[in-house]
C-alpha atoms as a PDB file:
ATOM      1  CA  UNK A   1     -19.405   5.214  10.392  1.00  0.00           C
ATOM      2  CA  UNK A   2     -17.398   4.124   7.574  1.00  0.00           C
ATOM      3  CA  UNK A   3     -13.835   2.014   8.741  1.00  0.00           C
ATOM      4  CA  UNK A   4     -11.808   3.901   6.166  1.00  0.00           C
ATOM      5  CA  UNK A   5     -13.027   7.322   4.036  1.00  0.00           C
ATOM      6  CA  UNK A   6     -11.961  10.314   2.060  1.00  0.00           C
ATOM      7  CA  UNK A   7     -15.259  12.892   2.187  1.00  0.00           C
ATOM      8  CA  UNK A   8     -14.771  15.623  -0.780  1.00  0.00           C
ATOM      9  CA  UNK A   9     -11.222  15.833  -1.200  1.00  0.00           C
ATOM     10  CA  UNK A  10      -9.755  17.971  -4.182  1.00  0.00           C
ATOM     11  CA  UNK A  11      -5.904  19.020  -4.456  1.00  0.00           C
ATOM     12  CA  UNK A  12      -4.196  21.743  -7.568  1.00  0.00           C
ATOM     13  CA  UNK A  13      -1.394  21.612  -8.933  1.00  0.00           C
ATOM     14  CA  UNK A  14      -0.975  24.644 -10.995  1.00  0.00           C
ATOM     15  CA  UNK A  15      -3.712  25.369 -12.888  1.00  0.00           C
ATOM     16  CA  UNK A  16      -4.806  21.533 -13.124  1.00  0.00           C
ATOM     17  CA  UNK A  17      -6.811  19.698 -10.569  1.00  0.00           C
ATOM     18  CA  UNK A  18      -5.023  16.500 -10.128  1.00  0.00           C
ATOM     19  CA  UNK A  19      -7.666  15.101  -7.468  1.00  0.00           C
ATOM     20  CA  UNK A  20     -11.457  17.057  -7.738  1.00  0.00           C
ATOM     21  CA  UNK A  21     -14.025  16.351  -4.862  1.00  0.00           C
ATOM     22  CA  UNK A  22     -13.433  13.000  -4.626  1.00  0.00           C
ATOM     23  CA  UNK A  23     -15.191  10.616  -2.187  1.00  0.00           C
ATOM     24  CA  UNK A  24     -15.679   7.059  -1.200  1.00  0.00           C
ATOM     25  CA  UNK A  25     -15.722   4.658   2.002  1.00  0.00           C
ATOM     26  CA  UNK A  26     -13.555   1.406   2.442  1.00  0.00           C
ATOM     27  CA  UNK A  27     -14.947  -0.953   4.636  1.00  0.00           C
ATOM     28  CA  UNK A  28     -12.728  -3.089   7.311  1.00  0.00           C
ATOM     29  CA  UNK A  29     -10.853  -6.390   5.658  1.00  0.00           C
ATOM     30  CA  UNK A  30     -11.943  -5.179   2.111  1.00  0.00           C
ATOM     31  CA  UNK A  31      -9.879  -5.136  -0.679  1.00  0.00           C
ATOM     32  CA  UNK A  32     -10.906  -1.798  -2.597  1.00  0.00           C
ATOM     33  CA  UNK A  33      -9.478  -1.049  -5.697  1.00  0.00           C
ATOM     34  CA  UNK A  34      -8.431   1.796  -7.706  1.00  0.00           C
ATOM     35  CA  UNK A  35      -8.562   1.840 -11.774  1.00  0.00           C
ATOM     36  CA  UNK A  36      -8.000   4.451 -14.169  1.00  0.00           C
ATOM     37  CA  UNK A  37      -5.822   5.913 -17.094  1.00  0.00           C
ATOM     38  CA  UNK A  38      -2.155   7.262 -16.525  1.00  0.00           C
ATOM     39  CA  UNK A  39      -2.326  10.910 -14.768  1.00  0.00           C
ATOM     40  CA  UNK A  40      -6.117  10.643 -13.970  1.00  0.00           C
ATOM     41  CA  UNK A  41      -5.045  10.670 -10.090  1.00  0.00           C
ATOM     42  CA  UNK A  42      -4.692   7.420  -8.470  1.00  0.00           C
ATOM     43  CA  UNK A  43      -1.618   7.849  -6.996  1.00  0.00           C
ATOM     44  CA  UNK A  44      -1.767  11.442  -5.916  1.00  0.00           C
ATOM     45  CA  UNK A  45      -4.826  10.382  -3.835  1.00  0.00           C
ATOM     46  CA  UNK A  46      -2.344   7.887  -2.403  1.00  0.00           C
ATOM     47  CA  UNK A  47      -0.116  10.359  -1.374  1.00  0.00           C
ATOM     48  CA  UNK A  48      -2.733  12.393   0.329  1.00  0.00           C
ATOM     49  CA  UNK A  49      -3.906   9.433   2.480  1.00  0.00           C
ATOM     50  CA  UNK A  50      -0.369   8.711   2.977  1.00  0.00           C
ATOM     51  CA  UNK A  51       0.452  12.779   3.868  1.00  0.00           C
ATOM     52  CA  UNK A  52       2.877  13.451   1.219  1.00  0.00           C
ATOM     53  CA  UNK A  53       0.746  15.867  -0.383  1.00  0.00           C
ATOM     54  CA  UNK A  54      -2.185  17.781   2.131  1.00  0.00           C
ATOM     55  CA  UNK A  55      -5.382  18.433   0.065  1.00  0.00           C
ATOM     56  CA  UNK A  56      -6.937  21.816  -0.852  1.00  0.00           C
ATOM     57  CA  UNK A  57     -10.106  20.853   0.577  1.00  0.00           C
ATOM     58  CA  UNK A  58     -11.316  17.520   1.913  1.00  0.00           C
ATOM     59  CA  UNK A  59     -11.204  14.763   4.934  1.00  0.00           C
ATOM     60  CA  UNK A  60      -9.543  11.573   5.132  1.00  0.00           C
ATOM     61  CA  UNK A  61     -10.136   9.567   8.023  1.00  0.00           C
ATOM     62  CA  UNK A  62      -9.478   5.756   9.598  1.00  0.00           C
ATOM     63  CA  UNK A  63     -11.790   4.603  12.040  1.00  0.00           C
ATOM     64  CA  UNK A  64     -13.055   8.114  12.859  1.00  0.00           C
ATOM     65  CA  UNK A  65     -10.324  10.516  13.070  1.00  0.00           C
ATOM     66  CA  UNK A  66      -9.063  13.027  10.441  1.00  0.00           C
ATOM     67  CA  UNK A  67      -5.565  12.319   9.359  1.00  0.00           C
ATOM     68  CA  UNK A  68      -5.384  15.456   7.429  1.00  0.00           C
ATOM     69  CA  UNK A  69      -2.477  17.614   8.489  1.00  0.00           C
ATOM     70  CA  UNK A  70      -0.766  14.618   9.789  1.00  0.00           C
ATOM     71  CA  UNK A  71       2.767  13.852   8.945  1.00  0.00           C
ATOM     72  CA  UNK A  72       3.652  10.956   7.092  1.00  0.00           C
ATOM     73  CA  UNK A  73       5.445   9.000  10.389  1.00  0.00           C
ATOM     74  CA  UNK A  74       2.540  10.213  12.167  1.00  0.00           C
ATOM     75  CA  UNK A  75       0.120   8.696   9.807  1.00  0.00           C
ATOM     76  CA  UNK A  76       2.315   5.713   9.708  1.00  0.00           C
ATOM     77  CA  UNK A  77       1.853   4.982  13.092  1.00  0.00           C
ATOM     78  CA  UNK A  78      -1.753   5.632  12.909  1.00  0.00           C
ATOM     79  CA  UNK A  79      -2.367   2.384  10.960  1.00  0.00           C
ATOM     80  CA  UNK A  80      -1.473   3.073   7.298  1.00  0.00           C
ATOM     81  CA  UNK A  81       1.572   1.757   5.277  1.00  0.00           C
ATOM     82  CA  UNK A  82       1.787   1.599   1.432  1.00  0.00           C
ATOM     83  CA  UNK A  83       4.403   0.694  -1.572  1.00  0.00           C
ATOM     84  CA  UNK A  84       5.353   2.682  -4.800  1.00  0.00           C
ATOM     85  CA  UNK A  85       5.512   2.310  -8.042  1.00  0.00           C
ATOM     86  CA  UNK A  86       9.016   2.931  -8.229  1.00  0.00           C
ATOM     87  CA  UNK A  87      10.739   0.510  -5.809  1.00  0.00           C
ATOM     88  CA  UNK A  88      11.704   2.473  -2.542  1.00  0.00           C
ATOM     89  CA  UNK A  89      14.235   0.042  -1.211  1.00  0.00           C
ATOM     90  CA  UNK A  90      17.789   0.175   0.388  1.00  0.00           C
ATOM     91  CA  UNK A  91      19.547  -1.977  -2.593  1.00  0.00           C
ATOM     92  CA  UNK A  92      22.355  -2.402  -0.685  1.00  0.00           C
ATOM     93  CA  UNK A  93      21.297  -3.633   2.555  1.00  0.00           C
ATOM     94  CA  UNK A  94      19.862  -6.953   2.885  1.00  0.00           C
ATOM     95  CA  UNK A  95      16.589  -8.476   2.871  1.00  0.00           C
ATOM     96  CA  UNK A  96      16.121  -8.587   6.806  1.00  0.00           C
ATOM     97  CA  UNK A  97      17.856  -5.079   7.461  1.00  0.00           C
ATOM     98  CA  UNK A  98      15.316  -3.878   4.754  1.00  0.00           C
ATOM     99  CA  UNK A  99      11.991  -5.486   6.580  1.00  0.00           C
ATOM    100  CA  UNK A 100      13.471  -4.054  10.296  1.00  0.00           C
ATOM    101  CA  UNK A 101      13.605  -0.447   8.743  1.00  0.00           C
ATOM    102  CA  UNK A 102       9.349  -1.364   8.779  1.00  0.00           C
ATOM    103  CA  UNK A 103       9.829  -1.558  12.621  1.00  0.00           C
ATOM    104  CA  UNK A 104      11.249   1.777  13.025  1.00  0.00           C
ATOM    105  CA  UNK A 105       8.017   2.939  14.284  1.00  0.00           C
ATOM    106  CA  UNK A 106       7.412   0.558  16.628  1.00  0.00           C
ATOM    107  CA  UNK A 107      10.898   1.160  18.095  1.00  0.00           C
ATOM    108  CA  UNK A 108      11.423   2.627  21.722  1.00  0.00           C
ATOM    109  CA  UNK A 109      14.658   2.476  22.164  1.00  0.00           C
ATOM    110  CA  UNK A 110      16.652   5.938  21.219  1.00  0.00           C
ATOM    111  CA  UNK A 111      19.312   6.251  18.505  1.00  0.00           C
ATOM    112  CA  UNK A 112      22.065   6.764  21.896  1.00  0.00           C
ATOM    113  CA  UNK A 113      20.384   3.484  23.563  1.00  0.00           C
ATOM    114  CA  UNK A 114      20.410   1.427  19.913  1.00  0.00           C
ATOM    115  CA  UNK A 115      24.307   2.247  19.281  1.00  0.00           C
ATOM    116  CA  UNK A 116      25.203   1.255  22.665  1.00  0.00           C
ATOM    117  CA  UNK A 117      23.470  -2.003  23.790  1.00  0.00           C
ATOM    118  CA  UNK A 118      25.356  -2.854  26.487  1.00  0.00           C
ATOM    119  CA  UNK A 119      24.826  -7.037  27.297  1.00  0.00           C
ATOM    120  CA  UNK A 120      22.227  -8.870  25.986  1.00  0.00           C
ATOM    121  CA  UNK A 121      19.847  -7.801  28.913  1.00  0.00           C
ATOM    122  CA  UNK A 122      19.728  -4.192  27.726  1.00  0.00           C
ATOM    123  CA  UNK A 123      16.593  -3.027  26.475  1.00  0.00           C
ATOM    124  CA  UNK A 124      18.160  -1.950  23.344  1.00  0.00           C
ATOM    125  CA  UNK A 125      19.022  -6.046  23.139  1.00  0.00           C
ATOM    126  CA  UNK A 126      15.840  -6.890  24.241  1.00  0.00           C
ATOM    127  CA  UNK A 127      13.666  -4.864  21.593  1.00  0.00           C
ATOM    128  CA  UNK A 128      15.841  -6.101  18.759  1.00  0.00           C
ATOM    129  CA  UNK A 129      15.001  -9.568  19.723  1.00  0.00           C
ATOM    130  CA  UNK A 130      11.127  -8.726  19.601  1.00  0.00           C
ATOM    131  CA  UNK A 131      11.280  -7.215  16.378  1.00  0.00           C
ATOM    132  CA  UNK A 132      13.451  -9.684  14.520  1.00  0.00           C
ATOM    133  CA  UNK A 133      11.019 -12.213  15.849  1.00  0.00           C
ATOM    134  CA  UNK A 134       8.595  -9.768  13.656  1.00  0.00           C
ATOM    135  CA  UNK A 135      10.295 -10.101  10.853  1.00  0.00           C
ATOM    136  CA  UNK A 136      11.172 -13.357  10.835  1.00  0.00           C
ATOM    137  CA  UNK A 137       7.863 -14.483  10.842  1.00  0.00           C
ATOM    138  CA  UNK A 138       7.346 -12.138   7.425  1.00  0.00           C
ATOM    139  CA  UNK A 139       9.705 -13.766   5.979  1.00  0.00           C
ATOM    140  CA  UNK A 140       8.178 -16.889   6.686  1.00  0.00           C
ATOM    141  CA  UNK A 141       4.908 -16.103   5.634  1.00  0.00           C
ATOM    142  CA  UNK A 142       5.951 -14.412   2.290  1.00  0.00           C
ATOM    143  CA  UNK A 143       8.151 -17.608   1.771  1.00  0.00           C
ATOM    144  CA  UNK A 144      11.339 -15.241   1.974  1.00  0.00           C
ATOM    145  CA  UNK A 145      13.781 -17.102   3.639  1.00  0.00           C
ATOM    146  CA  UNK A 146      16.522 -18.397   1.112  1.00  0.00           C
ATOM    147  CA  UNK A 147      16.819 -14.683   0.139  1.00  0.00           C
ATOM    148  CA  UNK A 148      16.530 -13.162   3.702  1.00  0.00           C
ATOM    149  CA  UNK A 149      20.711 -12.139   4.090  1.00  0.00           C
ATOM    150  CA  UNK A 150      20.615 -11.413   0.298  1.00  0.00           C
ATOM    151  CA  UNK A 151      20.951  -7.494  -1.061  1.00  0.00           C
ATOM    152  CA  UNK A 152      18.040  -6.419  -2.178  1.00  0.00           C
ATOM    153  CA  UNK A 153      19.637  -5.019  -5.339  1.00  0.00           C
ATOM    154  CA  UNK A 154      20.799  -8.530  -6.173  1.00  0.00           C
ATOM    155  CA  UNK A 155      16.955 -10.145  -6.028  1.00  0.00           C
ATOM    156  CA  UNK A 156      14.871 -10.669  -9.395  1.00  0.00           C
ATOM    157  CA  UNK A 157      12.352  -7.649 -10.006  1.00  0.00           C
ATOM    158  CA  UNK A 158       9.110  -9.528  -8.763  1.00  0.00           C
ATOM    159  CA  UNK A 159      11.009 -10.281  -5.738  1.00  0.00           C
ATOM    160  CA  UNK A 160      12.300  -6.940  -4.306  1.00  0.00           C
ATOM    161  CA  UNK A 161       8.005  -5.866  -5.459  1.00  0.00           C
ATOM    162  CA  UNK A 162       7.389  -8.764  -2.614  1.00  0.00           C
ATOM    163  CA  UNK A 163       9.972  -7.298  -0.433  1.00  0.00           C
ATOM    164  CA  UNK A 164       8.873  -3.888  -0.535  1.00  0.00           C
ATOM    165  CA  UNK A 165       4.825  -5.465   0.844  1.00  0.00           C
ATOM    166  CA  UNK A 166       7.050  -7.420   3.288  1.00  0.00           C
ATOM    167  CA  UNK A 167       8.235  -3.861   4.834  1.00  0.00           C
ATOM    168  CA  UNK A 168       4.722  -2.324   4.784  1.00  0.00           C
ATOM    169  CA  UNK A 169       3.415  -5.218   5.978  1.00  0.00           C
ATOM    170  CA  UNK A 170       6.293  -5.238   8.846  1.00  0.00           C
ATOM    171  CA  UNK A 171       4.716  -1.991   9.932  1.00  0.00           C
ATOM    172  CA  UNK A 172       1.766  -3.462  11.441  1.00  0.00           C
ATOM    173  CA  UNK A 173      -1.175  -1.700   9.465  1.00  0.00           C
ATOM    174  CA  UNK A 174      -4.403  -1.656   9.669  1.00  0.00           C
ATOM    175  CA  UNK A 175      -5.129  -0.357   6.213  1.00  0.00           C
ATOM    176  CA  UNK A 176      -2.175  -0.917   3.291  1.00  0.00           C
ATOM    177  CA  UNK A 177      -2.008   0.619   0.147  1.00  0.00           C
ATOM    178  CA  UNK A 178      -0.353  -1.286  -2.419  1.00  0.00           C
ATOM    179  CA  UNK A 179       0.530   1.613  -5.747  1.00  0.00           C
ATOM    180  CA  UNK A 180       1.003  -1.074  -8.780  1.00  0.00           C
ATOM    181  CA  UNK A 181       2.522  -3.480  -7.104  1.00  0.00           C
ATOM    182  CA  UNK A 182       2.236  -5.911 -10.053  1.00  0.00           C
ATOM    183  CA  UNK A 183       3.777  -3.682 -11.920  1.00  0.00           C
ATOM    184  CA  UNK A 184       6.730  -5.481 -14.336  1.00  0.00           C
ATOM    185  CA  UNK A 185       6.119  -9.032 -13.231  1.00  0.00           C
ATOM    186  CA  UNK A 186       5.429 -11.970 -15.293  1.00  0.00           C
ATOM    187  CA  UNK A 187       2.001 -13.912 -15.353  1.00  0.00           C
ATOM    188  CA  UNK A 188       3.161 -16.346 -12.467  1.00  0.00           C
ATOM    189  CA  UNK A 189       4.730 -13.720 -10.400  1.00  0.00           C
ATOM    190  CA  UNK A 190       1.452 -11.812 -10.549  1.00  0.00           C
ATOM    191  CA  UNK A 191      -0.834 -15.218  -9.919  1.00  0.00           C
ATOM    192  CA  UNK A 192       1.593 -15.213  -6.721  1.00  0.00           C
ATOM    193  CA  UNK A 193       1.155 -11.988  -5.428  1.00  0.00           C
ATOM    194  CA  UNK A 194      -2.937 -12.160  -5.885  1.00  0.00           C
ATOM    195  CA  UNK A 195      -2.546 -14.947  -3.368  1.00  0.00           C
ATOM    196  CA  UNK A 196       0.042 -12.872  -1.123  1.00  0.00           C
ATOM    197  CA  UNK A 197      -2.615  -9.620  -0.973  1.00  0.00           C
ATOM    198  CA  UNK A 198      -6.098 -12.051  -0.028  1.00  0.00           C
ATOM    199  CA  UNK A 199      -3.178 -13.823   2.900  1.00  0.00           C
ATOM    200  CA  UNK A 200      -2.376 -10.789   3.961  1.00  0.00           C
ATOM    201  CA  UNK A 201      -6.168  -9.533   4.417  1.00  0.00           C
ATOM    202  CA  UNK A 202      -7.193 -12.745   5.988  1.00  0.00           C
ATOM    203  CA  UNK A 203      -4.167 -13.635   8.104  1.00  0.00           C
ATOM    204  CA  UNK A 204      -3.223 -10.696   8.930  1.00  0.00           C
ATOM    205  CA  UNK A 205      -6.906  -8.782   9.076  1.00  0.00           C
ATOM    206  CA  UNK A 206      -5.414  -5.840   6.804  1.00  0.00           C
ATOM    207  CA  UNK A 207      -8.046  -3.522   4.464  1.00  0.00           C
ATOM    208  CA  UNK A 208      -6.386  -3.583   1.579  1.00  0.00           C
ATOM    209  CA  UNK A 209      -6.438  -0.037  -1.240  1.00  0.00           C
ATOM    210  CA  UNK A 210      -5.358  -1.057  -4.365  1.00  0.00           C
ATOM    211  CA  UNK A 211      -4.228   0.764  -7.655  1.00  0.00           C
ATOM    212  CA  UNK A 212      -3.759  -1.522 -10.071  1.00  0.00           C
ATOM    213  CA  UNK A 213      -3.862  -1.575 -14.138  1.00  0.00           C
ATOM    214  CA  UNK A 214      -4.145  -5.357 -14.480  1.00  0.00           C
ATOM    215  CA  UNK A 215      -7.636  -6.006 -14.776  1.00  0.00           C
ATOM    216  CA  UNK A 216      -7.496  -9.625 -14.769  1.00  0.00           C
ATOM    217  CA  UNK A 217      -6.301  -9.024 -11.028  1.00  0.00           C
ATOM    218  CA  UNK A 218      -8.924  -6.390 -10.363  1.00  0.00           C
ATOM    219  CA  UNK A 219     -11.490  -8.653 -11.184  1.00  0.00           C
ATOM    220  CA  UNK A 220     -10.463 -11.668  -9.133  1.00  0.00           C
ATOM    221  CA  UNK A 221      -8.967  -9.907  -6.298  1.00  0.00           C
ATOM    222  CA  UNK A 222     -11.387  -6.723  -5.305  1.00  0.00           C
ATOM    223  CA  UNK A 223     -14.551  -6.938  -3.935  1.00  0.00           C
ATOM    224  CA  UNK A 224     -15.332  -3.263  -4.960  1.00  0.00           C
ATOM    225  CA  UNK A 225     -13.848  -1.240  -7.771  1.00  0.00           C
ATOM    226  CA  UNK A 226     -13.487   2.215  -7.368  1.00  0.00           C
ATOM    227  CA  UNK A 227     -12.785   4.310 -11.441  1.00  0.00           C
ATOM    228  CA  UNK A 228     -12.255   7.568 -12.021  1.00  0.00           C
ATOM    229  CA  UNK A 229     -10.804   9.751 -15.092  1.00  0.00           C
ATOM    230  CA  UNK A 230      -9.240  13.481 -14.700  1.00  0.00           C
ATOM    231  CA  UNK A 231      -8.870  13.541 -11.059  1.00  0.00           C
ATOM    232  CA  UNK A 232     -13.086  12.982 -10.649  1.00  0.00           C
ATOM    233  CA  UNK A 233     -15.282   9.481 -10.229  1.00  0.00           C
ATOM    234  CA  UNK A 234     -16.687   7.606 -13.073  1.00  0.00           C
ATOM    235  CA  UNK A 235     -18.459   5.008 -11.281  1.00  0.00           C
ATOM    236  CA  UNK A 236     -18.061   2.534  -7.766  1.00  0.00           C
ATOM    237  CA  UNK A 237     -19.398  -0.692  -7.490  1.00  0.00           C
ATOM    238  CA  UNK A 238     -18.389  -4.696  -8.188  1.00  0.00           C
ATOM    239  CA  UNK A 239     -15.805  -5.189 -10.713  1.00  0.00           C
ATOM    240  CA  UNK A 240     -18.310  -6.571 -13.313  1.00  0.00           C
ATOM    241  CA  UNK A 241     -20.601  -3.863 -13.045  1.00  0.00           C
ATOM    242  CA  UNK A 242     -17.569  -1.061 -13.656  1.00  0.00           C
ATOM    243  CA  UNK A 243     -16.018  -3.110 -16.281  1.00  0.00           C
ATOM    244  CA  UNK A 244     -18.427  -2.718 -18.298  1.00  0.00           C
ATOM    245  CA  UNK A 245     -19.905   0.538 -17.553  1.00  0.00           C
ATOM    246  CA  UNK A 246     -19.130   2.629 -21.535  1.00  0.00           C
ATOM    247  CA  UNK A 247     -17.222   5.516 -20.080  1.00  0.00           C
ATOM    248  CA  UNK A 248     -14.759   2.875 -18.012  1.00  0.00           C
ATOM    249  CA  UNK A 249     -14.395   1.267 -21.103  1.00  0.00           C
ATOM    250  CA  UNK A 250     -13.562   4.486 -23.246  1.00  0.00           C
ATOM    251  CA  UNK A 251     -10.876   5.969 -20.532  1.00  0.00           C
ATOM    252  CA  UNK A 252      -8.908   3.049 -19.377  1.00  0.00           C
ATOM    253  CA  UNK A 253      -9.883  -0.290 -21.230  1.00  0.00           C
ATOM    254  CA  UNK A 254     -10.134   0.741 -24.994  1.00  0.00           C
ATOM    255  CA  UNK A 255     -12.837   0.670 -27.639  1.00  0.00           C
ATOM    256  CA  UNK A 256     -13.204  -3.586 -26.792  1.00  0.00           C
ATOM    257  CA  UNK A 257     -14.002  -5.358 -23.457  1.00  0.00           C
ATOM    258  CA  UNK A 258     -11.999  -7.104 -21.826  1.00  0.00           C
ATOM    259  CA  UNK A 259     -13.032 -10.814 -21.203  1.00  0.00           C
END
């Protein structure tokens, strides 16, 4: 049985099928990526793993069971965390309040018992501790700490993009899916956050899905390559092998190879 796998899954909008009986397996600690042109369905398969969208037709499961039908904090606390395109981040709130909002589903304590922690032996009190300890040590591994009591709004693009892993990652995953997150950074920013995704994988033992139009990160992060055009596959396999399969080439790199 396959760690992570969608089996067959197809989803219409309209009179156009975004995603069309699509399938593939992830295995544990691999980093699996996700190539293809603008509006060929990459990201609306991310939203049906994630439960934003619920397919026509299909299965999605982690480690066995279905998460079809699930609800996006339900699926959350199953084991699966992601990032946008678009940054979805709390600009003005700070670094650390941003990262602790990635603990909400780990939290026990009530709304009632949160607002009124009465003494620092409260259990309200005593959770916070636990999960700032959490966070702290995200912030610490992502090498966030001169910007930890900054706003987010005031941080550099490729920063808050480092942020927003930081609060996926702060969810305690087991699988993460990471939609473009090079998107808008600069050569060194994106050198950075290669090295950030294969930490988090081995330090953190985190199966990574990745969508991603940079191919010189594709090819020196992913162990598999998964490319598909029109909401259906092309081809999977090893990023030199789908690089340079003709209709890969034709939908998403161009007329030339890249080198």
């Amino acid at each position: 049985m396959a760690y992570f796998s969608i089996e067959n899954l197809s989803i219409r909008f309209g009179g156009v099928k975004a995603v069309n009986n699509v399938s593939f397996s992830v295995e544990k600690n691999e980093i699996f990526s996700i190539i293809g042109p603008n509006g060929s369905g990459k990201t609306t398969i991310f939203n049906l793993i994630s439960g934003i969208y619920r397919p026509d037709q299909g299965t999605i499961t982690l480690e066995g069971e279905n998460m079809v039908g699930k609800t996006p904090d339900r699926i959350a606390k199953k084991g699966i965390a992601r990032t946008f395109q678009n940054i979805e981040l709390f600009a003005n709130a700070t670094v650390m309040d941003n990262l602790m909002l990635g603990r909400h589903i780990h939290m026990k304590t009530g709304i009632f018992g949160g607002a009124f922690m009465f003494g620092k032996r409260s259990r309200a009190a005593r959770e916070e501790v636990v999960h700032r300890e959490k966070v702290e040590q995200i912030i610490d591994f992502l090498e966030l700490q001169s910007v930890r009591d900054q706003f987010v709004g005031s941080l550099a693009y490729g920063k808050r993009k480092l942020v927003e892993v930081g609060r996926a990652l702060a969810l305690e995953p087991k699988v993460m899916l990471l939609d473009e997150p090079s998107a808008g950074m600069n050569t060194e920013e994106k050198d950075e956050l290669t090295l950030w995704i294969k930490d988090i994988r081995e330090d953190y033992n985190i199966t990574i899905l990745l969508i991603e139009h940079d191919m010189n990160m594709i090819m020196g992060i992913s162990d598999r390559v998964f490319a598909m055009n029109q909401g259906q596959k092309i081809i999977l396999g090893p990023p030199q092998e789908v690089q340079r399969h003709p209709e890969v080439i034709k939908a998403y790199l161009g007329e030339e190879e890249i080198s």
